[in-house]
C-alpha atoms as a PDB file:
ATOM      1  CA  UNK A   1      19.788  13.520 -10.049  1.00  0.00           C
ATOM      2  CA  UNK A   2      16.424  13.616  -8.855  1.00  0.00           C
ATOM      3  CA  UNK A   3      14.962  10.888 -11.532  1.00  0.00           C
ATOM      4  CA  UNK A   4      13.800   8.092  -9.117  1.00  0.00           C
ATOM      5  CA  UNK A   5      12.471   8.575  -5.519  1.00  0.00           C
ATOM      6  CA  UNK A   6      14.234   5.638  -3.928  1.00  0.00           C
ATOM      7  CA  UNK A   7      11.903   4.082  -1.460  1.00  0.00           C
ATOM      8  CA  UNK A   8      10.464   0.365  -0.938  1.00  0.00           C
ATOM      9  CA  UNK A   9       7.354  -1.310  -0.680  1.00  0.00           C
ATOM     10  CA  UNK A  10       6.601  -4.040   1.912  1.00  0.00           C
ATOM     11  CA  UNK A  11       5.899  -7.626   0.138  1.00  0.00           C
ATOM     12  CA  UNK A  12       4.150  -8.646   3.510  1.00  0.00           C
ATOM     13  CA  UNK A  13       1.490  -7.270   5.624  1.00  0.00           C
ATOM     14  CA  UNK A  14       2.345  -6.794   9.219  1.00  0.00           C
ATOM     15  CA  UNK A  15      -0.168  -7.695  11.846  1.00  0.00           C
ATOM     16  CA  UNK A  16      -0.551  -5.848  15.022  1.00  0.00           C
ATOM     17  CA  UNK A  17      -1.024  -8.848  17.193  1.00  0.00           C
ATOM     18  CA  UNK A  18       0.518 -12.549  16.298  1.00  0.00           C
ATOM     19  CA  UNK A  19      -2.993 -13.840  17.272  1.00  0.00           C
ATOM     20  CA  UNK A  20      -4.023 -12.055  14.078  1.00  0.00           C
ATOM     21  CA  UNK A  21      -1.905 -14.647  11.490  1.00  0.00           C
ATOM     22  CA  UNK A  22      -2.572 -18.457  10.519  1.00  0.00           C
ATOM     23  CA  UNK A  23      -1.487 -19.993  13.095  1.00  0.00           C
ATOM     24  CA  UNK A  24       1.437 -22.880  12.511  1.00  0.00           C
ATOM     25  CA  UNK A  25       0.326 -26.474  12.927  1.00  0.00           C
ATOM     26  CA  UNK A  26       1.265 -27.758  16.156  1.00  0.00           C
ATOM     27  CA  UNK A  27       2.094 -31.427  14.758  1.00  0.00           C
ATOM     28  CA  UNK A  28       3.259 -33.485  11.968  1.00  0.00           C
ATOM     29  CA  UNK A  29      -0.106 -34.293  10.823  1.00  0.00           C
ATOM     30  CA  UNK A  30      -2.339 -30.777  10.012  1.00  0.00           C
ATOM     31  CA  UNK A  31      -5.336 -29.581   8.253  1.00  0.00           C
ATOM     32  CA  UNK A  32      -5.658 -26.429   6.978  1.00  0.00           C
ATOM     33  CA  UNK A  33      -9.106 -25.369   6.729  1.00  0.00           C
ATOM     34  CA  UNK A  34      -8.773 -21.362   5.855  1.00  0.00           C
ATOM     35  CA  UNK A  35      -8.531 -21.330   2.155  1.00  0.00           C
ATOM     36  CA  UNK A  36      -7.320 -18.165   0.939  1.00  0.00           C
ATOM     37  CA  UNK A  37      -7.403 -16.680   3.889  1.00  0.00           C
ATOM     38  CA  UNK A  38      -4.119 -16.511   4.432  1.00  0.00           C
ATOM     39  CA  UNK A  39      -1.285 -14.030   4.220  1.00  0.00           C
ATOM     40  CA  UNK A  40      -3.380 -10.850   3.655  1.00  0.00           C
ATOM     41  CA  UNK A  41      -6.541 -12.029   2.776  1.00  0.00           C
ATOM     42  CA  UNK A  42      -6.490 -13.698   6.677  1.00  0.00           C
ATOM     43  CA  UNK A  43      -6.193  -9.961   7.977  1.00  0.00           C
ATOM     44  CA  UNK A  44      -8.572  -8.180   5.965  1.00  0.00           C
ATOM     45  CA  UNK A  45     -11.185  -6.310   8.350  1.00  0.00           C
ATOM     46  CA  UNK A  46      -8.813  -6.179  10.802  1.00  0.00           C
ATOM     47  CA  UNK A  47      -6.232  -3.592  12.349  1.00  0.00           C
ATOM     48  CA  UNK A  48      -2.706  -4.103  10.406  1.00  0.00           C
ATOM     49  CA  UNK A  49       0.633  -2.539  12.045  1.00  0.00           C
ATOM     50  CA  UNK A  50       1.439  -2.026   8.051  1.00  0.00           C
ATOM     51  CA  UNK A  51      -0.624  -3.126   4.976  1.00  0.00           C
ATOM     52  CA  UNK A  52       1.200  -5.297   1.742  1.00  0.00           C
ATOM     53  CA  UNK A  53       2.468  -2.734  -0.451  1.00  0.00           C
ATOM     54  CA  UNK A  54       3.308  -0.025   2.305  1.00  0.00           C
ATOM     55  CA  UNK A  55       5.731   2.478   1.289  1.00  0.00           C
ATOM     56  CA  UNK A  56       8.394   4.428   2.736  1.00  0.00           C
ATOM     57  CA  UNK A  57      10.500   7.335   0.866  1.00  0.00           C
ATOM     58  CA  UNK A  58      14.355   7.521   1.664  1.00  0.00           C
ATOM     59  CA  UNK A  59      14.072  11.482   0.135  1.00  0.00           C
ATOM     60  CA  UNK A  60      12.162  15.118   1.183  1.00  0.00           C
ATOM     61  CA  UNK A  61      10.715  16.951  -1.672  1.00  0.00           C
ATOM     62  CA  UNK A  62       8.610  20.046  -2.041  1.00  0.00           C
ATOM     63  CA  UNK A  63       6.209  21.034  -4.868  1.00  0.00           C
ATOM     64  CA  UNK A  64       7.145  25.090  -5.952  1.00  0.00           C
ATOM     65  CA  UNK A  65       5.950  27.564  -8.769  1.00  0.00           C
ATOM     66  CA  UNK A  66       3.370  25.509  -9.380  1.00  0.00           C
ATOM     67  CA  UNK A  67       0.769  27.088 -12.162  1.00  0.00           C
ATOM     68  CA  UNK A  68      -2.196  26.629 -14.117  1.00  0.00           C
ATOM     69  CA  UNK A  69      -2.576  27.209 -18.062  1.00  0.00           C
ATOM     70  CA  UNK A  70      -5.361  27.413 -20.637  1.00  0.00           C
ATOM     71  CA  UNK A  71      -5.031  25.885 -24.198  1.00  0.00           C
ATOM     72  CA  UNK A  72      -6.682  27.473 -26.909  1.00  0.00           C
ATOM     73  CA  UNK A  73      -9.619  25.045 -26.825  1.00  0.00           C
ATOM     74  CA  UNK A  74     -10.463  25.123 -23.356  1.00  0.00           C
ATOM     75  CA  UNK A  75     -10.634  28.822 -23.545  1.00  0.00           C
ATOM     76  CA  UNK A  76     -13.026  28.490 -26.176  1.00  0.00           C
ATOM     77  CA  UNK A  77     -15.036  26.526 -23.977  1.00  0.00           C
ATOM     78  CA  UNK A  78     -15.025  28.021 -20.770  1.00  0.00           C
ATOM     79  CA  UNK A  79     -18.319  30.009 -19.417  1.00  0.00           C
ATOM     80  CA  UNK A  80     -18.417  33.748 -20.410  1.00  0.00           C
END
C-alpha cells in the first residue's frame, strides 16, 4: 500500500480549437507541406486544452512531520 501513485499521462496533446490541428486532406491526391509540424510540434506557441504528457492522479496525499537534519560535515561547514 501506498508504493505507486496510480495516475496516467496523456500520449496526445489536446487542442483547444480543431482549427488548431493538421488539417485532413480533402481528396485522394494530397500534399503535405508542414514537416514536423505536426502532432505537437503543429501546436507549439499556441493555447492547448492539455499538453502531451499531462497528468492526472487517481489518489490525495499530504506531506507531514516533515524535518530538516545536519550531517557531521555540513555542520563543520556551516557559518559561525
Amino acid at each position: 500500500f501506498g508504493v505507486a501513485n496510480p495516475s496516467a499521462k496523456s500520449p496526445v496533446t489536446f487542442p483547444q480549437h480543431a482549427s488548431d490541428m493538421t488539417q485532413p486532406c480533402p481528396g485522394l491526391q494530397c500534399e503535405y507541406t508542414e514537416g514536423l509540424a505536426v502532432g505537437w510540434h503543429g501546436m507549439e506557441g499556441k493555447s492547448v486544452t492539455f499538453p502531451f504528457g499531462h497528468g492526472l492522479s487517481y489518489t490525495t496525499f499530504d506531506y507531514s512531520l516533515l524535518g530538516v537534519a545536519a550531517t557531521p560535515s555540513l555542520a563543520a561547514d556551516a557559518p559561525q
